[in-house]
C-alpha atoms as a PDB file:
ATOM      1  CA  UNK A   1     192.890 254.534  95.984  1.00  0.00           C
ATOM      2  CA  UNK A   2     190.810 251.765  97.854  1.00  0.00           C
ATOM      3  CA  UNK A   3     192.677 248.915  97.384  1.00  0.00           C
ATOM      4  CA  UNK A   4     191.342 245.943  95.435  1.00  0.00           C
ATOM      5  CA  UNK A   5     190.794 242.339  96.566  1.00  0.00           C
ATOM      6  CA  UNK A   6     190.787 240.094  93.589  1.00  0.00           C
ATOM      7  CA  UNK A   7     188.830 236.459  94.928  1.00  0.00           C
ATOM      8  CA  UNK A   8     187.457 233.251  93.700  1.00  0.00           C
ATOM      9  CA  UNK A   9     184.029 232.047  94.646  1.00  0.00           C
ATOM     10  CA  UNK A  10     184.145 229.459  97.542  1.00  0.00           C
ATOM     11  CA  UNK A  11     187.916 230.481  98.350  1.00  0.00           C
ATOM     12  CA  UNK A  12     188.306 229.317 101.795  1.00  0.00           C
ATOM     13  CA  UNK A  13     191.460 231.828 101.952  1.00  0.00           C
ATOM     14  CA  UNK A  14     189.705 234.706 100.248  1.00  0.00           C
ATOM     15  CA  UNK A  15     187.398 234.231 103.352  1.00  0.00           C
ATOM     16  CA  UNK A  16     189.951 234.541 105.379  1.00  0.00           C
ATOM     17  CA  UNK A  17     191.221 237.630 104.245  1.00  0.00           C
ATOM     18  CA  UNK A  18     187.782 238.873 104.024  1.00  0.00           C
ATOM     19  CA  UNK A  19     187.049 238.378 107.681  1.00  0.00           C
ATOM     20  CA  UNK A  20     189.978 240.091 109.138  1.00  0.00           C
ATOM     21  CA  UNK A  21     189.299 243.016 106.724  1.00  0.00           C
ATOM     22  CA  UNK A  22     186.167 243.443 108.011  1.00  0.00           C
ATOM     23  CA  UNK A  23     186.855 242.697 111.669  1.00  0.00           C
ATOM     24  CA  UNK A  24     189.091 246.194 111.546  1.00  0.00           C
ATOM     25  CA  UNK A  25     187.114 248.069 109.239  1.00  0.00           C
ATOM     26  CA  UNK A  26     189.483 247.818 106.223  1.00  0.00           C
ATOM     27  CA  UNK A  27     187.532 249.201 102.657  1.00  0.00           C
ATOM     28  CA  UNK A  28     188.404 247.346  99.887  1.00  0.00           C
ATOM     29  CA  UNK A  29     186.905 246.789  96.738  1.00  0.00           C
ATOM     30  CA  UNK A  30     185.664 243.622  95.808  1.00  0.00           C
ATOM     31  CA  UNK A  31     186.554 241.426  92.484  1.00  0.00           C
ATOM     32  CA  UNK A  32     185.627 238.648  92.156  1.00  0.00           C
ATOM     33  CA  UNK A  33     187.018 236.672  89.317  1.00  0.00           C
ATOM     34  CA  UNK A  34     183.984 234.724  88.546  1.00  0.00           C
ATOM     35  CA  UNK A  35     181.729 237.016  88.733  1.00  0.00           C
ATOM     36  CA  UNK A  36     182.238 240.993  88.841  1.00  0.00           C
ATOM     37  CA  UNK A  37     185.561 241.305  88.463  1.00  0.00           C
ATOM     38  CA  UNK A  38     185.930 238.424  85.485  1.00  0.00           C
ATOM     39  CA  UNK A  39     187.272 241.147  83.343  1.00  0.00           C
ATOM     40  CA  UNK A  40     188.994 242.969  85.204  1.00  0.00           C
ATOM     41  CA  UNK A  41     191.048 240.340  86.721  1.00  0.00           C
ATOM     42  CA  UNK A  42     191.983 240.127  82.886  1.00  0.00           C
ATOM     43  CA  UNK A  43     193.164 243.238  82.142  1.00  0.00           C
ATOM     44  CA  UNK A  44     194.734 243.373  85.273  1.00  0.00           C
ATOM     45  CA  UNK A  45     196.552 239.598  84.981  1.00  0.00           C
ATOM     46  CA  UNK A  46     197.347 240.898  81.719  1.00  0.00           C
ATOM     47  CA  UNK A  47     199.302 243.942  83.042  1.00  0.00           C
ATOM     48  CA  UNK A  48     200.952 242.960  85.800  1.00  0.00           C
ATOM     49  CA  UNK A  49     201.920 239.004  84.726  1.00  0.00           C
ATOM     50  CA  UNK A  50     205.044 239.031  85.992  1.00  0.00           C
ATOM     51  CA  UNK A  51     204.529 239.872  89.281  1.00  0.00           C
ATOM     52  CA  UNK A  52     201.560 237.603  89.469  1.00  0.00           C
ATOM     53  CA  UNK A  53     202.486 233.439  90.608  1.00  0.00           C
ATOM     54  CA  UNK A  54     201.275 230.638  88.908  1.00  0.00           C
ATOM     55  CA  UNK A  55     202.119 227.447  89.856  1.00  0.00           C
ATOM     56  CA  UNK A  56     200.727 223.905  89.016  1.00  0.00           C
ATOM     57  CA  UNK A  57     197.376 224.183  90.797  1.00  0.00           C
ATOM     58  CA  UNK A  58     196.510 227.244  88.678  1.00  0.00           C
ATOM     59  CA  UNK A  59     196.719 230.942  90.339  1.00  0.00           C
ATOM     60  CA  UNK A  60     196.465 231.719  94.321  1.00  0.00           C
ATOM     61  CA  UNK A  61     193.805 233.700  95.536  1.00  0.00           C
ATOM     62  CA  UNK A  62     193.325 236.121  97.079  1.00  0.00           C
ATOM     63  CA  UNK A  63     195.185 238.882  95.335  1.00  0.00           C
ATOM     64  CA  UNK A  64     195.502 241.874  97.095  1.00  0.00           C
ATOM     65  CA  UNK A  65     196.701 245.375  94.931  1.00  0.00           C
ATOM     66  CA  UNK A  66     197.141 248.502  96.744  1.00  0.00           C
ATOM     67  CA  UNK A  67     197.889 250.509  93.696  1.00  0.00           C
ATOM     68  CA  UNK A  68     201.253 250.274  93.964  1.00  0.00           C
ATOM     69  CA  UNK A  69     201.614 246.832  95.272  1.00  0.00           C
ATOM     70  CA  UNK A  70     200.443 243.229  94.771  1.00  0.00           C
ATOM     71  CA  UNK A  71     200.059 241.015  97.592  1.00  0.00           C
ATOM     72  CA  UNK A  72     199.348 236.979  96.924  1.00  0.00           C
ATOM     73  CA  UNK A  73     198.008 234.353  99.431  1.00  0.00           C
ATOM     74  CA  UNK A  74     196.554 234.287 102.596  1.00  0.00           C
ATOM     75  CA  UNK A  75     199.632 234.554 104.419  1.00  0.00           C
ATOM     76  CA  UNK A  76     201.608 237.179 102.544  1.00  0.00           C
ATOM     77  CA  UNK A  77     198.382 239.466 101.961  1.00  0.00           C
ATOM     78  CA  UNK A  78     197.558 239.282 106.134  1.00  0.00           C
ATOM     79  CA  UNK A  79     201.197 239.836 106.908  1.00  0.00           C
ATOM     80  CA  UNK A  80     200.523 243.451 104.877  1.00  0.00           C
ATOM     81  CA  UNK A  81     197.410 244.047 106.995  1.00  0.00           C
ATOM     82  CA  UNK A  82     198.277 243.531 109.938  1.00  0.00           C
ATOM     83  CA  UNK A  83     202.410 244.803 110.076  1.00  0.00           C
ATOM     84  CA  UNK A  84     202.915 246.535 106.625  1.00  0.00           C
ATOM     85  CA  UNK A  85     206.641 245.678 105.326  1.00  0.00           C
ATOM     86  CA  UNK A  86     207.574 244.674 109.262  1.00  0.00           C
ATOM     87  CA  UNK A  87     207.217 240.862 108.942  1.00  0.00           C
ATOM     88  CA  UNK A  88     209.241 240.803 105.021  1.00  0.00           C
ATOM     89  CA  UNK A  89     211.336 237.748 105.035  1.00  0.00           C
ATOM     90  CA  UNK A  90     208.673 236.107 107.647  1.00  0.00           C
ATOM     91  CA  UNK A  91     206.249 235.363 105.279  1.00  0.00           C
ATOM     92  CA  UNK A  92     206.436 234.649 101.897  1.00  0.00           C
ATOM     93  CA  UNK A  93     204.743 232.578  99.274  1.00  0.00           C
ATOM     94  CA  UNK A  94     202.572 229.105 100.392  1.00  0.00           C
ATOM     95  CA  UNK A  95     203.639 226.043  98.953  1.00  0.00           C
ATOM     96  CA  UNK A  96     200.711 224.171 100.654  1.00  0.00           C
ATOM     97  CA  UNK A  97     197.202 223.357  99.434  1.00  0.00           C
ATOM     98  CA  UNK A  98     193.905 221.806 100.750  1.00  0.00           C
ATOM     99  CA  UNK A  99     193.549 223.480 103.998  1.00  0.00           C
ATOM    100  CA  UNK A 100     197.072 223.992 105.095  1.00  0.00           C
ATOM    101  CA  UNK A 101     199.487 226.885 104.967  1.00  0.00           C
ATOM    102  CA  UNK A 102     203.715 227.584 104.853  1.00  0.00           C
ATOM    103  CA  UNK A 103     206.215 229.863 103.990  1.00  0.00           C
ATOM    104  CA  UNK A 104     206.330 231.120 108.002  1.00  0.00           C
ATOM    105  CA  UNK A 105     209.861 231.174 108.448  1.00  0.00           C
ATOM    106  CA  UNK A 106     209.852 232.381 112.249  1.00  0.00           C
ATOM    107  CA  UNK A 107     214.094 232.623 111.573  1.00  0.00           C
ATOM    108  CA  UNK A 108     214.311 234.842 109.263  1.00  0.00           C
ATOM    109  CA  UNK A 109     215.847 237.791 111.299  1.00  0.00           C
ATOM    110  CA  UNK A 110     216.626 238.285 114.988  1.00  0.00           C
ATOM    111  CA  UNK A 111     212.880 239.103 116.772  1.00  0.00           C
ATOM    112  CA  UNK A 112     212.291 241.185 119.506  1.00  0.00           C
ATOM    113  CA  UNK A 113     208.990 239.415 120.302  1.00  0.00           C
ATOM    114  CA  UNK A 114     207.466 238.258 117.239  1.00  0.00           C
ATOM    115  CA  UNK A 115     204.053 239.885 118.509  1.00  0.00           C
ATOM    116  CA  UNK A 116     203.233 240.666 115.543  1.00  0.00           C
ATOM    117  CA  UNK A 117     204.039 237.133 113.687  1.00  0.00           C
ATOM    118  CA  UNK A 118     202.449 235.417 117.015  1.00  0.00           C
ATOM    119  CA  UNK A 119     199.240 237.514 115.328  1.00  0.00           C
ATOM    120  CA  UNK A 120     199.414 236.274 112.373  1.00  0.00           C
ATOM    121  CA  UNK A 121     200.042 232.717 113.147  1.00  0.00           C
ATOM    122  CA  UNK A 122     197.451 232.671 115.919  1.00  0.00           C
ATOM    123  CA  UNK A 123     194.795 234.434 113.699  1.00  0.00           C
ATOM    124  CA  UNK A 124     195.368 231.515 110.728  1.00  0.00           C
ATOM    125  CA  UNK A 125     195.098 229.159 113.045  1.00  0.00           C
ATOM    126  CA  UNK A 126     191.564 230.175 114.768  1.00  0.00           C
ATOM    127  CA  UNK A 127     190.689 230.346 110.888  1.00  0.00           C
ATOM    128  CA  UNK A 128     190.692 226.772 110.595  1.00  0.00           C
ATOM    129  CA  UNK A 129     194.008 226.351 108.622  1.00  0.00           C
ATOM    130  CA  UNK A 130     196.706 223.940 109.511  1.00  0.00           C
ATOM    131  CA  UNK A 131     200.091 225.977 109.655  1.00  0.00           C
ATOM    132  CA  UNK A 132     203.589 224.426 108.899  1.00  0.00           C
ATOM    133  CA  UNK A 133     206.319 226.991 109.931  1.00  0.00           C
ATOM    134  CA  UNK A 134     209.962 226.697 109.043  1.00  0.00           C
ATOM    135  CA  UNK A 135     212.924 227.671 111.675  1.00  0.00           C
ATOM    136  CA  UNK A 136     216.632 227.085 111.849  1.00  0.00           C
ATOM    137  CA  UNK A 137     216.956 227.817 115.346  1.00  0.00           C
ATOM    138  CA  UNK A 138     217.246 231.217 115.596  1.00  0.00           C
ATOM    139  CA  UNK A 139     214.890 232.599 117.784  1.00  0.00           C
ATOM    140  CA  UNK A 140     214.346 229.798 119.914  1.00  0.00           C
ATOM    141  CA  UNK A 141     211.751 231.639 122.356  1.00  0.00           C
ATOM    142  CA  UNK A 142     209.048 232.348 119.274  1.00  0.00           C
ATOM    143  CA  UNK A 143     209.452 228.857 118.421  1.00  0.00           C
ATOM    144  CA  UNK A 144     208.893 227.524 122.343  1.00  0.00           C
ATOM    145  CA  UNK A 145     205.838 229.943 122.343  1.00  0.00           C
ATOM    146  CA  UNK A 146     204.618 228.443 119.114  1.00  0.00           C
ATOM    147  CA  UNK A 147     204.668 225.202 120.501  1.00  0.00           C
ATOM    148  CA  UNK A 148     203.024 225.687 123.851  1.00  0.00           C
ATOM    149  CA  UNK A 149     200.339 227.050 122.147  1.00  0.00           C
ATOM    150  CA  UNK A 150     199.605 224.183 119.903  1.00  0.00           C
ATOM    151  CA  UNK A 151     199.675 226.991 117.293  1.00  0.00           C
ATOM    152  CA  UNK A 152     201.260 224.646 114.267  1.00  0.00           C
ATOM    153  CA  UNK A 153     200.904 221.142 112.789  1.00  0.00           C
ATOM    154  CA  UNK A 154     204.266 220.988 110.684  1.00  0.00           C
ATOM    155  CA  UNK A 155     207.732 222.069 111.878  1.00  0.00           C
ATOM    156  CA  UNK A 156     210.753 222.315 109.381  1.00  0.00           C
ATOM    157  CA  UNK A 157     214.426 222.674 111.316  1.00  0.00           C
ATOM    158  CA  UNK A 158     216.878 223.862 108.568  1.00  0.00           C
ATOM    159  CA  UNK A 159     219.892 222.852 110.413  1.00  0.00           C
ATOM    160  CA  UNK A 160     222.539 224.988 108.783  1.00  0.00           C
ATOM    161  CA  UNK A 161     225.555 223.312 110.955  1.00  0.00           C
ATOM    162  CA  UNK A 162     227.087 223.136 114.219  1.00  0.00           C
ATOM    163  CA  UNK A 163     226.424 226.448 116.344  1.00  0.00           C
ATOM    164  CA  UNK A 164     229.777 227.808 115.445  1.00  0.00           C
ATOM    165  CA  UNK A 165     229.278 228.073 111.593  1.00  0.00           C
ATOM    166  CA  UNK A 166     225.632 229.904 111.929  1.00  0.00           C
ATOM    167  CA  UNK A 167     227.378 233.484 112.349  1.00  0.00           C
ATOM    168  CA  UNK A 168     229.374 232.966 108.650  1.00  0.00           C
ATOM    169  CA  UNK A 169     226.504 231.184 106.869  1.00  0.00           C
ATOM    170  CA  UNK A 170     223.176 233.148 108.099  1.00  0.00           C
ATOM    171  CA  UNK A 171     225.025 236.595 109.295  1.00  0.00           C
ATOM    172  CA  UNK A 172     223.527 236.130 112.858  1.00  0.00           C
ATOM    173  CA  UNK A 173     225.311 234.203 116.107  1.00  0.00           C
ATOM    174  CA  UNK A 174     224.283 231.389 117.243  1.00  0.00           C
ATOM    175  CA  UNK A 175     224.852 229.972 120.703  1.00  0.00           C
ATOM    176  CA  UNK A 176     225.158 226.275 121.622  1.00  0.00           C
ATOM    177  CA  UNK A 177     222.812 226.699 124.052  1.00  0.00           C
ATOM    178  CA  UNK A 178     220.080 228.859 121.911  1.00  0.00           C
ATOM    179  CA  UNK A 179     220.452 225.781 119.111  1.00  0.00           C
ATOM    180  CA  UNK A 180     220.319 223.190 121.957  1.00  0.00           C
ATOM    181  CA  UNK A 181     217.283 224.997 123.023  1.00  0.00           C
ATOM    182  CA  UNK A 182     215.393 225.130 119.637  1.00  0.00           C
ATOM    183  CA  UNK A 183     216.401 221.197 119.233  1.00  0.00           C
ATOM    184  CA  UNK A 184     214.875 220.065 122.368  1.00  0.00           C
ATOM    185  CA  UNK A 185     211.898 221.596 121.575  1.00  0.00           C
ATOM    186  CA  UNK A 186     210.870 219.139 118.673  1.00  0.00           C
ATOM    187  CA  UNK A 187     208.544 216.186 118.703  1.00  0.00           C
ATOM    188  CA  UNK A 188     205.348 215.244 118.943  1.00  0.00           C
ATOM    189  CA  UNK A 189     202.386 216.107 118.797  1.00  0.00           C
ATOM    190  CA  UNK A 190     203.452 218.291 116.155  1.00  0.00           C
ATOM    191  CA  UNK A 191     204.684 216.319 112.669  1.00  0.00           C
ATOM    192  CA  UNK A 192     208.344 217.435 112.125  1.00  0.00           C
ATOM    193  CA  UNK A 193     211.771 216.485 110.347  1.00  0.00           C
ATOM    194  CA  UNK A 194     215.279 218.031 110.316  1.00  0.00           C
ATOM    195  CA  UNK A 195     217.053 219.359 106.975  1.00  0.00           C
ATOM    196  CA  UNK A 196     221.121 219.817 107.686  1.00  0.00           C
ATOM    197  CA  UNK A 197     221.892 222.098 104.650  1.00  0.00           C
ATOM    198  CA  UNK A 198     225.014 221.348 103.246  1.00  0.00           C
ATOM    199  CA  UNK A 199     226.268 224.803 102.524  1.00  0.00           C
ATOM    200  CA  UNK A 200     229.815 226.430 101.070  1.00  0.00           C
ATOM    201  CA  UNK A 201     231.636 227.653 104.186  1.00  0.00           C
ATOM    202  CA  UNK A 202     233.549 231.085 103.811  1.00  0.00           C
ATOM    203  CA  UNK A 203     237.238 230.488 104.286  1.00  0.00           C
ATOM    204  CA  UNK A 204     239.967 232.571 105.689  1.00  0.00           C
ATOM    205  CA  UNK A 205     241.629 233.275 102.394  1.00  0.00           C
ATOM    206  CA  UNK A 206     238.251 234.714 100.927  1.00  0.00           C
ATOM    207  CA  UNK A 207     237.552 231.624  99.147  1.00  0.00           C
ATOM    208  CA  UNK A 208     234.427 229.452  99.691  1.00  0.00           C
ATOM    209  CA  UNK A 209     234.276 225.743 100.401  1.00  0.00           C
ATOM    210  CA  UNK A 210     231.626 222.965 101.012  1.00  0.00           C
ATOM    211  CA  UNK A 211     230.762 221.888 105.033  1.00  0.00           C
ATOM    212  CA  UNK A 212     232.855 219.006 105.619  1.00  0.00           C
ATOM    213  CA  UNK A 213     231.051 215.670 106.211  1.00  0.00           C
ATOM    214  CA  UNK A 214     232.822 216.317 109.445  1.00  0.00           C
ATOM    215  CA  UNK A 215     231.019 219.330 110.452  1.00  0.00           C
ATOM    216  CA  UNK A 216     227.958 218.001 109.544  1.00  0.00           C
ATOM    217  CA  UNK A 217     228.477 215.134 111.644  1.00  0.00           C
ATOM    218  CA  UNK A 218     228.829 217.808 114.109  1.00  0.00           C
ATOM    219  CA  UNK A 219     226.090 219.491 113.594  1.00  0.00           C
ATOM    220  CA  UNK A 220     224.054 215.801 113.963  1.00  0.00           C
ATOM    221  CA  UNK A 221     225.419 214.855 117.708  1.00  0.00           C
ATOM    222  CA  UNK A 222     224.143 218.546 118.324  1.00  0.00           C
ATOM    223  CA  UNK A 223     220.920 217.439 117.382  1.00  0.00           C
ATOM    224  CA  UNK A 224     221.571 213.649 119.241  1.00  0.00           C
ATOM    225  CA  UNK A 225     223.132 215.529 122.183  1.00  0.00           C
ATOM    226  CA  UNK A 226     219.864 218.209 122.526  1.00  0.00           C
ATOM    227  CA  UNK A 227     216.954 215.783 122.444  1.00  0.00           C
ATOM    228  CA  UNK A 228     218.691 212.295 124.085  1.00  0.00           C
ATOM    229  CA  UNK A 229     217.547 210.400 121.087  1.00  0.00           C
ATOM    230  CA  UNK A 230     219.437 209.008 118.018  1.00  0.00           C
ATOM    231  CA  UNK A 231     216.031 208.691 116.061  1.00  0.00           C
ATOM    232  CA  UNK A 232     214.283 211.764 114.331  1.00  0.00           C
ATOM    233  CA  UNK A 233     213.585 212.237 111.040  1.00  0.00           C
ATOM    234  CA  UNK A 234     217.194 213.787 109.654  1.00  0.00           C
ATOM    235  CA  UNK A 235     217.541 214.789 106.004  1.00  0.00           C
ATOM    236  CA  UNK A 236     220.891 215.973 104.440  1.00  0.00           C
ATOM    237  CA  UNK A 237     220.522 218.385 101.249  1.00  0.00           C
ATOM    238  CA  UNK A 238     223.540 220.047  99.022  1.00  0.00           C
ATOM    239  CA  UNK A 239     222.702 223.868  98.868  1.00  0.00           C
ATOM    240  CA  UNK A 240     221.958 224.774  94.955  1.00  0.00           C
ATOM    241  CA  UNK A 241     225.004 226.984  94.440  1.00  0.00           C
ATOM    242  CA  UNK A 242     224.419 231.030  93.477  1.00  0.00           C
ATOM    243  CA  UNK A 243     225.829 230.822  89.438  1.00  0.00           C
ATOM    244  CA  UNK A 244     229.032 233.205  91.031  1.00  0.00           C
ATOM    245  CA  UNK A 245     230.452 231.165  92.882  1.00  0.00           C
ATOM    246  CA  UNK A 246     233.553 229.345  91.325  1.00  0.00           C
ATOM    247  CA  UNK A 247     233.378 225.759  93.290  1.00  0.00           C
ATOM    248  CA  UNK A 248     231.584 222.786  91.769  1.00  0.00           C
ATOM    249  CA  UNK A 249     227.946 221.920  92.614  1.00  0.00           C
ATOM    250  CA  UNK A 250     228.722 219.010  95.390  1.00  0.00           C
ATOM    251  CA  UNK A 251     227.162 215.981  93.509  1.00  0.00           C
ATOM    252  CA  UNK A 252     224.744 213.483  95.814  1.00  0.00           C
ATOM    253  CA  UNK A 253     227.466 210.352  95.334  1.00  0.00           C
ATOM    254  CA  UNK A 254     229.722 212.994  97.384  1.00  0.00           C
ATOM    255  CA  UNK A 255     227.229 213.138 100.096  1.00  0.00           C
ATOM    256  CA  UNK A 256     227.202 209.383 101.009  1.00  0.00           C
ATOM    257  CA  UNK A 257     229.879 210.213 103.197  1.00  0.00           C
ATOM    258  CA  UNK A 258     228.236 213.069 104.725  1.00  0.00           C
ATOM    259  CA  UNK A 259     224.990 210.107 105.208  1.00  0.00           C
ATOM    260  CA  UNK A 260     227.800 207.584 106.532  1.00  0.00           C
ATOM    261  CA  UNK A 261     229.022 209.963 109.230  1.00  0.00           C
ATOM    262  CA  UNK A 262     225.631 211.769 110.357  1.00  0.00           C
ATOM    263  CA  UNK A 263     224.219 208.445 111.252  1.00  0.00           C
ATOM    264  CA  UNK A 264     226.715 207.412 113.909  1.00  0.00           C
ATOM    265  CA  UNK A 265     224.037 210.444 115.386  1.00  0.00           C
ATOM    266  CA  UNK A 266     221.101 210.344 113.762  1.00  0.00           C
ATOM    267  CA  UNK A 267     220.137 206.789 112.600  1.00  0.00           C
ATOM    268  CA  UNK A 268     217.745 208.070 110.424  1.00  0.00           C
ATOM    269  CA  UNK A 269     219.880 210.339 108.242  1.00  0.00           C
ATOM    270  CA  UNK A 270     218.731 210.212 104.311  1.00  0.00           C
ATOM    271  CA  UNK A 271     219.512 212.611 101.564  1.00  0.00           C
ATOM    272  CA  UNK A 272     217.451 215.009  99.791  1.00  0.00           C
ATOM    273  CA  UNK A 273     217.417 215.375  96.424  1.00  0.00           C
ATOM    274  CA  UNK A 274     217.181 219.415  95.493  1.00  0.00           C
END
């Protein structure tokens, strides 16, 4: 089966998809939902709903369906083009509007290269889009490449903790020196601000318990110790806990002290709400 591009008059993203389509000669089908394919972007909405996201801005074009797959957004649907299920956990969903583009999470797993996210990223970016990428330090050579390119104009650092907890709370080792690395790699041009996660910790007994306001402090004179400066833009955030686990939801009047602590490092430091 040819696989079917559902897309909206004047999408600039649709266009996007379009042109890299037809730069390596990849036959699709055509709908376009306000014009040929009006009804059968119904039946097919109708029929596959649930895998289908809506959010507050209406539906995201373009849709791509390979018969046994949907595909939604610019990013997500190119990341199938160009590396099939190779960059899942890269790419996912765009939270952005109005000419920019996220949900590039260049940590998600341990890289090789990242040739084929480099691709991707470079490719959106010659497109005209402005890219905001996400990273929590892993991979700190992707991320230096990124930058000396100029590919990006938004940079998320998920600071999960000190280097020391990143092996129990992301499943992947973390060097000082690899986080230090990442860390001194922020600032302008490109628009950024750090988010320290305040996540449950695994304990030795098998039970789970929240980062101490101490570690967290840690994990902010990393950040102080990396760049030489006391003043970036530092955000804490309590992790929404998975419904089985059995410890209470750390409230924000329990993460003053977390705030208190992180600015003896980072100035800065606010909370997030979730």
């Amino acid at each position: 089966m040819m696989v079917q591009l559902f897309s909206a008059t004047g999408c600039m993203r649709c266009n996007i998809v379009k042109t890299y389509m037809g730069m390596n000669q990849i036959a699709y089908e055509e709908l376009d939902i306000h014009a040929n394919g009006k009804e059968a972007f119904k039946i097919f909405y109708r029929e596959n709903r649930s895998h289908i996201f809506r959010g507050e801005e209406g539906l995201e074009f373009p849709i791509l369906h390979t018969g046994t797959r949907i595909y939604q957004g610019v990013g997500v649907v190119l990341a199938y083009l160009m590396a099939d299920n190779r960059l899942d956990g890269f790419v996912c969903r765009s939270e952005l509007s109005h000419g920019w583009v996220s949900g590039l999470n260049i940590s998600a797993r341990p890289l090789d290269d990242g040739h084929e996210l480099l691709a991707l990223i470079r490719f959106l970016k010659d497109q005209g889009l402005m890219i905001q990428v996400e990273t929590d330090g892993r991979n700190p050579i992707l991320l230096e490449t990124i930058l000396k390119e100029k590919l990006i104009h938004s940079l998320v650092f998920h600071l999960q903790g000190p280097a020391k907890l990143y092996k129990t709370l992301t499943g992947t080792a973390l060097t000082p020196e690899e986080l230090s690395h990442s860390l001194s790699l922020l600032g302008p041009p490109v628009d950024y601000k750090i988010i320290l996660e305040i996540s449950p910790v695994p304990q030795e007994n098998g039970s789970s318990d929240w980062m101490s306001p101490e570690q967290a402090a840690q994990a902010a004179e990393c950040v102080a110790t990396a760049t030489g400066s006391k003043k970036h833009p530092f955000f804490i955030r309590a992790m929404a806990l998975p419904e089985k686990m059995d410890i209470p939801q750390l409230q924000p009047p329990a993460l003053f002290k977390y705030r208190t602590l992180c600015r003896r490092y980072m100035v800065l430091c606010d909370i997030l709400k979730l």
